[in-house]
Protein backbone atom coordinates (compact mmCIF):
# COMPACT_ATOMS: atom_id res chain seq x y z
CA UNK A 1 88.62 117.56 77.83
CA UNK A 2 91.05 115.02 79.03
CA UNK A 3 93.63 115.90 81.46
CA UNK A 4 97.05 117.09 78.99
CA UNK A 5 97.80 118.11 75.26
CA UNK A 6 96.01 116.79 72.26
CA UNK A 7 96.38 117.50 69.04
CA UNK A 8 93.00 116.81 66.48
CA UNK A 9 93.40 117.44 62.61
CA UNK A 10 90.12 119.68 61.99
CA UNK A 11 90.39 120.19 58.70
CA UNK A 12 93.20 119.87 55.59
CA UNK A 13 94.03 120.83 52.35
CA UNK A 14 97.07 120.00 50.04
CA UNK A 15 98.97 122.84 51.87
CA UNK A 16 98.16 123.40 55.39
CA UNK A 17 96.39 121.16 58.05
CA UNK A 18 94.00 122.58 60.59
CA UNK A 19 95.04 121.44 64.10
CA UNK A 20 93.04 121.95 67.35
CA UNK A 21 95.25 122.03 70.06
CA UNK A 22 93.23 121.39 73.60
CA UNK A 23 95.07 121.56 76.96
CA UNK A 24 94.36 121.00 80.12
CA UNK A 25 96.41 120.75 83.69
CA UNK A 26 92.61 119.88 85.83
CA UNK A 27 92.65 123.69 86.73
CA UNK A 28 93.30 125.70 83.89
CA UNK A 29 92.00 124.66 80.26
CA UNK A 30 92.02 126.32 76.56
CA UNK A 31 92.18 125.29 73.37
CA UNK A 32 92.61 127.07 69.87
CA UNK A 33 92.58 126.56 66.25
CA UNK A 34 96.12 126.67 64.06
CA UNK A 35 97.24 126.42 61.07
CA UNK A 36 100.83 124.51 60.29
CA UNK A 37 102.26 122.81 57.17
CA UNK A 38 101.88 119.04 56.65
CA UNK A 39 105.48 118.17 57.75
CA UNK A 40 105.68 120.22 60.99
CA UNK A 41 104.55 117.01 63.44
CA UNK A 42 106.77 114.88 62.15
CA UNK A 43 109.54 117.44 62.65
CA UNK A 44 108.46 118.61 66.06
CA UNK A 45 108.40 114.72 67.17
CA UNK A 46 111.58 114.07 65.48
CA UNK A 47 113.27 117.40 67.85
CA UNK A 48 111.58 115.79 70.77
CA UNK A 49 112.89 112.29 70.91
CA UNK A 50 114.75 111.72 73.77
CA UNK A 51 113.14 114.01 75.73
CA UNK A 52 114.74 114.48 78.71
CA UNK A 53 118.01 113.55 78.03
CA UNK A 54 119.48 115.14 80.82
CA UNK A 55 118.12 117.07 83.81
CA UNK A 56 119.17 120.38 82.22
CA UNK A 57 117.02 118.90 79.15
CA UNK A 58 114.64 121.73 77.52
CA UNK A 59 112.90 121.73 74.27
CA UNK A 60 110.95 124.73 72.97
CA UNK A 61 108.07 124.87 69.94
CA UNK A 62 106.00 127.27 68.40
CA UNK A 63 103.46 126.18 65.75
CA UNK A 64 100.61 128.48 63.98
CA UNK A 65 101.17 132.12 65.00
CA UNK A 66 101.42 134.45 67.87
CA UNK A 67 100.68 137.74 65.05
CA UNK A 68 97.20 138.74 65.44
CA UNK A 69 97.24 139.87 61.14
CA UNK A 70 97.12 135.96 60.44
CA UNK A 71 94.36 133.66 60.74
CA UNK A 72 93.96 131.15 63.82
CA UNK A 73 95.81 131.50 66.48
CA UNK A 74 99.17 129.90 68.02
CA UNK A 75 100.59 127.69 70.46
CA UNK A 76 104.56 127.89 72.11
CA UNK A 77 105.52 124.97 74.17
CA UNK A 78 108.81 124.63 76.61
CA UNK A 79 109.56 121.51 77.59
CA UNK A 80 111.77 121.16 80.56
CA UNK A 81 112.99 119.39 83.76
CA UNK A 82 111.78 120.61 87.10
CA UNK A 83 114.28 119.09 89.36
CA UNK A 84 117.73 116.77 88.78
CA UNK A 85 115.60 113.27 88.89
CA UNK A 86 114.47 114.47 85.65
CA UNK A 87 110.99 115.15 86.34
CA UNK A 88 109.57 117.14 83.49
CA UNK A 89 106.79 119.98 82.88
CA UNK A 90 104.94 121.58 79.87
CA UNK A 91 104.37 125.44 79.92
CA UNK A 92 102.18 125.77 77.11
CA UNK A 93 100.76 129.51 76.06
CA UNK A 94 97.71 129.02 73.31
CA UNK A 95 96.65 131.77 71.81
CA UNK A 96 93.19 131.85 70.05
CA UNK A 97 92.56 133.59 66.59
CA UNK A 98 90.56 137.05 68.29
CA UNK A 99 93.55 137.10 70.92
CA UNK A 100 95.83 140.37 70.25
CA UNK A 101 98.48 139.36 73.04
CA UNK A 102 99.20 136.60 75.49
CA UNK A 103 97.34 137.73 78.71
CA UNK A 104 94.18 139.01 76.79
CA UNK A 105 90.81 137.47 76.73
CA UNK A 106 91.16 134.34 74.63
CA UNK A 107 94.64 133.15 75.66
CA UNK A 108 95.91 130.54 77.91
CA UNK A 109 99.37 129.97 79.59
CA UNK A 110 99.86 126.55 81.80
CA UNK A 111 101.88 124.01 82.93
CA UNK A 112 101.65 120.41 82.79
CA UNK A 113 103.77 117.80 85.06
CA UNK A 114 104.39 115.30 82.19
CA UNK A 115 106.07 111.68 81.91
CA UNK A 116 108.88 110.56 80.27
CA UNK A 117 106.85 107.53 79.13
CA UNK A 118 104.17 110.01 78.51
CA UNK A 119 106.42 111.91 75.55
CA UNK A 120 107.68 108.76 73.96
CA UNK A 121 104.05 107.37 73.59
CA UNK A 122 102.99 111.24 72.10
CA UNK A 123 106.27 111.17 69.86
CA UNK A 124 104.70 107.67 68.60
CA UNK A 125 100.94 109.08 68.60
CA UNK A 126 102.33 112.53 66.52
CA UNK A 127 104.64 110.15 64.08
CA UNK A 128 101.87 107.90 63.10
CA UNK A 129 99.54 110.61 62.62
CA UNK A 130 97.70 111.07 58.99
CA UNK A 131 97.27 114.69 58.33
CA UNK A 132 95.35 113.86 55.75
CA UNK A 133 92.36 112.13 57.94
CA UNK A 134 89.85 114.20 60.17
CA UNK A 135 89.67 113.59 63.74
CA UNK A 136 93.30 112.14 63.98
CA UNK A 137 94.44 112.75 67.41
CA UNK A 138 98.06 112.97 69.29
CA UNK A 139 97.55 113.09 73.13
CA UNK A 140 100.02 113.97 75.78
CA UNK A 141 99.01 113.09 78.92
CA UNK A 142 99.16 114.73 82.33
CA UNK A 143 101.59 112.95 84.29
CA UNK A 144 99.83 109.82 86.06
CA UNK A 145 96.95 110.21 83.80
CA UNK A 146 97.88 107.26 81.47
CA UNK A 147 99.16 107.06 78.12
């Protein structure tokens, strides 16, 4: 698993794609299965352009589901600045589908020192992306990890 976020289109129908959602901050890793709706990428890289904008910049996300009664599991990410030179983070919390509550066995909660370069080339990597086509991937990386 490489060091950061990455997004992987599993499976798809006309309705809902299957994303795997893999993390990793070198020493703490998960990953889980979700289900979202065709459009919510797009969406969730159109609310993160310009990320950070300001030092006080934060951007929050939750895609699949966090309510053990649905199937696959669920991932909630904050993006935010650590310091005033506008250094930014990931705290990402994945929960997998036999997960009941974040903290139990099959859940993850991490952060991950990111780049602002870093978000504008995943922004790119998560507009371009074909929902439609297995094995499409969107990759954040871990700050000085490459793009």
């Amino acid at each position: 698993m490489e060091l950061g976020v990455e997004f992987e289109v599993f499976w798809w129908d006309h309705d809902v794609v299957e994303l795997r959602v893999m993390c990793s901050n070198g020493s703490f890793a998960g990953w889980a299965s979700i289900y979202v709706g065709h459009e919510v990428l797009p969406k969730m890289a159109e609310r993160l352009k310009g990320f950070p904008s300001t030092a006080s910049d934060s951007r929050d996300f939750e895609l699949g589901t966090f309510d053990p009664k649905y199937a696959n599991g669920g991932v909630r990410m904050h993006f935010y600045c650590v310091d005033s030179v506008g250094h930014a983070a990931l705290e990402i919390k994945i929960r997998g589908d036999r997960c009941a509550a974040m903290g139990e066995v099959e859940s993850v909660a991490l952060r991950i020192p990111i780049e602002a370069a870093g978000v504008d080339s995943f922004i790119a990597q998560v507009t371009a992306i074909d929902t439609e086509q297995l094995g499409a991937t969107a990759r954040l990386p871990l700050a000085g990890h490459g793009q």
